[in-house]
Structures are given as structure tokens and as C-alpha cells.
N, C-alpha and C. Protein backbone atom coordinates (compact mmCIF):
# COMPACT_ATOMS: atom_id res chain seq x y z
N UNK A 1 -5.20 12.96 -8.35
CA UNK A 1 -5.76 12.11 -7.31
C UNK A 1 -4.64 11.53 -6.46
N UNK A 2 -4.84 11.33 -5.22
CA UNK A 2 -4.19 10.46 -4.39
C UNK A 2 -4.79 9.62 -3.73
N UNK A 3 -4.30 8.61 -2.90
CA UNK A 3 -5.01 7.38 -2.49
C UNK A 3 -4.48 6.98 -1.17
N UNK A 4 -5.31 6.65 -0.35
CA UNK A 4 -4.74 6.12 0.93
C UNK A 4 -5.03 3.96 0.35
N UNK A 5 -4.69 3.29 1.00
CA UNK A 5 -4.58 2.23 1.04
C UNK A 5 -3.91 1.14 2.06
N UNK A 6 -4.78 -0.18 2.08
CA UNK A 6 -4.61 -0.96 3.20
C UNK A 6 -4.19 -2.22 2.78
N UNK A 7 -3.04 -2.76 2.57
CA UNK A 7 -2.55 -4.05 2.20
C UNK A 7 -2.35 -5.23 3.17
N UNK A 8 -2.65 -6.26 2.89
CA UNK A 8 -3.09 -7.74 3.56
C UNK A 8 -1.69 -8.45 2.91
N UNK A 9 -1.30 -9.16 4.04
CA UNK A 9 0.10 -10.44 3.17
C UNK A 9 -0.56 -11.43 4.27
N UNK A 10 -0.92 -12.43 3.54
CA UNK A 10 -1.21 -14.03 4.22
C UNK A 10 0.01 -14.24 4.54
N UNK A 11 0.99 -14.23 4.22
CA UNK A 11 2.30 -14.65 4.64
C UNK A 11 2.86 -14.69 5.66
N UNK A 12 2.66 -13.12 5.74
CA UNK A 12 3.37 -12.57 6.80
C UNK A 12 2.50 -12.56 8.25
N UNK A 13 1.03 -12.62 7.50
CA UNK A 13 -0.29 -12.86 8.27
C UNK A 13 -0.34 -10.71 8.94
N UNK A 14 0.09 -9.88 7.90
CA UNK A 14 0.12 -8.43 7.98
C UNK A 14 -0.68 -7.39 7.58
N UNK A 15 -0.89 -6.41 8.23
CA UNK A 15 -1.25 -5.15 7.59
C UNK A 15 -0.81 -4.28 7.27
N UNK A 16 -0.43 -3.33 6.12
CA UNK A 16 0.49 -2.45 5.93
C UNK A 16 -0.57 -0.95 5.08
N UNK A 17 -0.52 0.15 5.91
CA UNK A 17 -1.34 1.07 5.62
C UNK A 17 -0.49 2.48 4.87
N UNK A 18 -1.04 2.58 3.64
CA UNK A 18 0.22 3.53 2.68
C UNK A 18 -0.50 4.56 1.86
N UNK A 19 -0.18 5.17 1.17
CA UNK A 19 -0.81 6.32 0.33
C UNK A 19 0.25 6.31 -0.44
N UNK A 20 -0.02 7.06 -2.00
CA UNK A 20 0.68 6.92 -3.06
C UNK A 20 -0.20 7.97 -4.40
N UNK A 21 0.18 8.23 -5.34
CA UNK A 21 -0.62 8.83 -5.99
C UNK A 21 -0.81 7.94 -7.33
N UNK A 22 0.02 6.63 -6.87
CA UNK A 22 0.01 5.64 -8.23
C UNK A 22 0.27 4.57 -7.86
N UNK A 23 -1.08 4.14 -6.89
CA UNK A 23 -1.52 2.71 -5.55
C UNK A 23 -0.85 1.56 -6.58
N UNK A 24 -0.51 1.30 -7.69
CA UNK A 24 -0.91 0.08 -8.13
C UNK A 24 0.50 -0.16 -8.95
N UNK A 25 1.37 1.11 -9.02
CA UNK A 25 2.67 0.78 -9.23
C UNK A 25 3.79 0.93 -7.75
N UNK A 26 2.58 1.20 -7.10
CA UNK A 26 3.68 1.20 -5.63
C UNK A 26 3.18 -0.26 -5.09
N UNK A 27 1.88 -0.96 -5.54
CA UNK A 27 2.02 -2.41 -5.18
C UNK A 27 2.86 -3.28 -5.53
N UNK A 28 3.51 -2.97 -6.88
CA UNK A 28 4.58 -3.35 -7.29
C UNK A 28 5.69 -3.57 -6.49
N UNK A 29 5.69 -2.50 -6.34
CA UNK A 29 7.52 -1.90 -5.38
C UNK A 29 6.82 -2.95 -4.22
N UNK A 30 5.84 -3.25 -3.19
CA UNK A 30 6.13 -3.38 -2.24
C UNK A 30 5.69 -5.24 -2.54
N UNK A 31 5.72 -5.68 -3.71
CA UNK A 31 5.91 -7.23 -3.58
C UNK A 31 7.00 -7.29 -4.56
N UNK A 32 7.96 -6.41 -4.56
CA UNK A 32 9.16 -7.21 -4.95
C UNK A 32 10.27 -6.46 -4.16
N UNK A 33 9.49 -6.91 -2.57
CA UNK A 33 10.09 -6.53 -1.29
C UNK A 33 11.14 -5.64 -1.21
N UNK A 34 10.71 -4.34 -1.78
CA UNK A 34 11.29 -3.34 -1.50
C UNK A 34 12.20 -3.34 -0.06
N UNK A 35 12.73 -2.28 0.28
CA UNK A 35 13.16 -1.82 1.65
C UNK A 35 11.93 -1.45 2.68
N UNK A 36 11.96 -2.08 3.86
CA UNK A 36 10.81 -1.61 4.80
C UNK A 36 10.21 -2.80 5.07
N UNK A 37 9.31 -2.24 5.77
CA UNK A 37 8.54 -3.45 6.53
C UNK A 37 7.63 -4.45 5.49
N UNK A 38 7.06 -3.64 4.29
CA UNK A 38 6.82 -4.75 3.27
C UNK A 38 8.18 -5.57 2.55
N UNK A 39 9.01 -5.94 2.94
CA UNK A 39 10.22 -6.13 2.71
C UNK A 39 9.95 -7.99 2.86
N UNK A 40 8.92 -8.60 4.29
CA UNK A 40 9.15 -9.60 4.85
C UNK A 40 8.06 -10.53 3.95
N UNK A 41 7.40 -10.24 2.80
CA UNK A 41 6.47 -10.62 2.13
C UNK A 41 6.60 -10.30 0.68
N UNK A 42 5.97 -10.78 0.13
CA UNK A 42 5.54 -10.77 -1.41
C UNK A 42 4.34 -10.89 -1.94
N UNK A 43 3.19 -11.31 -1.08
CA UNK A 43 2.10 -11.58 -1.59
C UNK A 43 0.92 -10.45 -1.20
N UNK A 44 1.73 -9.26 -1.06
CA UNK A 44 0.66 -7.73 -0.66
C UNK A 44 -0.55 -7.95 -1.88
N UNK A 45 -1.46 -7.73 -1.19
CA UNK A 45 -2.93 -7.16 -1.93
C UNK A 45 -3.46 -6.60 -1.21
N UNK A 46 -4.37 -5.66 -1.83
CA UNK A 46 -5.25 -4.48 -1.47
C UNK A 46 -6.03 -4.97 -0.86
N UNK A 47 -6.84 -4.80 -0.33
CA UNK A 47 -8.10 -4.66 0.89
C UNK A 47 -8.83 -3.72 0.94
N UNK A 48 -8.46 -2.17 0.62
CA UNK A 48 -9.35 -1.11 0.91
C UNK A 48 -7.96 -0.27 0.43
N UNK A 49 -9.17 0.77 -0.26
CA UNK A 49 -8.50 1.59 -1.79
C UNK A 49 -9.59 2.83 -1.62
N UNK A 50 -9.08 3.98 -1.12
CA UNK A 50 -9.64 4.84 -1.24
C UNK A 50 -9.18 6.56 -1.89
N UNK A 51 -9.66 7.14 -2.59
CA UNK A 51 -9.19 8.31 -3.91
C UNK A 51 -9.35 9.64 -2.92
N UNK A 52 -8.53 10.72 -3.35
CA UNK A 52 -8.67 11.37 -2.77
C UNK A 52 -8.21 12.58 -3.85
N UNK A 53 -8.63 14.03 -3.22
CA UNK A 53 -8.27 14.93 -4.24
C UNK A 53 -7.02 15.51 -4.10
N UNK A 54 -6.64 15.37 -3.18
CA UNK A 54 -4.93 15.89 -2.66
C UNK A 54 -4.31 15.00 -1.57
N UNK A 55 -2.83 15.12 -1.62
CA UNK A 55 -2.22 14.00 -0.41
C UNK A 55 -2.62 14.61 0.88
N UNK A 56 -2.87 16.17 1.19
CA UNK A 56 -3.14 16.26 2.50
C UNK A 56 -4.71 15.79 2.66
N UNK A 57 -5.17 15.88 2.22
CA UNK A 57 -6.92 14.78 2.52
C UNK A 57 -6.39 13.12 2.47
N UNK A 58 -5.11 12.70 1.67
CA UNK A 58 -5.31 11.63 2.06
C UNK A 58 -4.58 10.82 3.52
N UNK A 59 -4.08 11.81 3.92
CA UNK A 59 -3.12 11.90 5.21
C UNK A 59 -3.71 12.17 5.58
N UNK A 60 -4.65 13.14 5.78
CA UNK A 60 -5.79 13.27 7.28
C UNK A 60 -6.43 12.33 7.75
């Protein structure tokens, strides 16, 4: 499975739109402000979480 996904930071008052094939250890990476634009926050949560059967369906 892969996943597209839409993360919310009150903080930053942001949206950050990502895909991953393991949404919930890459939420990780991106609140302990990885490199990148989730970088300016810490308080990412999901919003919309959707499965997919391959990364090119979830990139389309």
C-alpha cells in the first residue's frame, strides 16, 4: 500500500501535502522538523489519509 496525505500545523497556520508508504513514521520525521518546509513546525497532524495500491495511483 501507499498513501497520499494532507498535514495541518496550527503553528505555522500550514498545509503540507505528501505520500509515503509508511504515513505515520514519516509523521514522525516531519515533527521532529526534519529538513524542508515541514522543518518550520512541530505540531503536523493528519487531516486526510488516503491508501492506495501503488505510488503511481498515489501520485496521480
Amino acid at each position: 500500500m501507499f498513501y497520499t496525505y494532507i498535514l495541518y500545523s496550527q503553528t505555522a497556520d500550514k498545509y503540507y501535502v505528501g505520500s509515503s508508504s509508511s504515513p505515520e513514521d514519516r509523521l514522525k520525521k516531519h515533527r521532529n522538523k526534519s529538513k524542508g518546509f515541514t522543518n518550520q513546525a512541530s505540531d503536523w497532524e493528519f487531516v486526510f489519509q488516503k491508501s492506495f495500491e501503488d505510488k503511481s495511483h498515489a501520485l496521480s
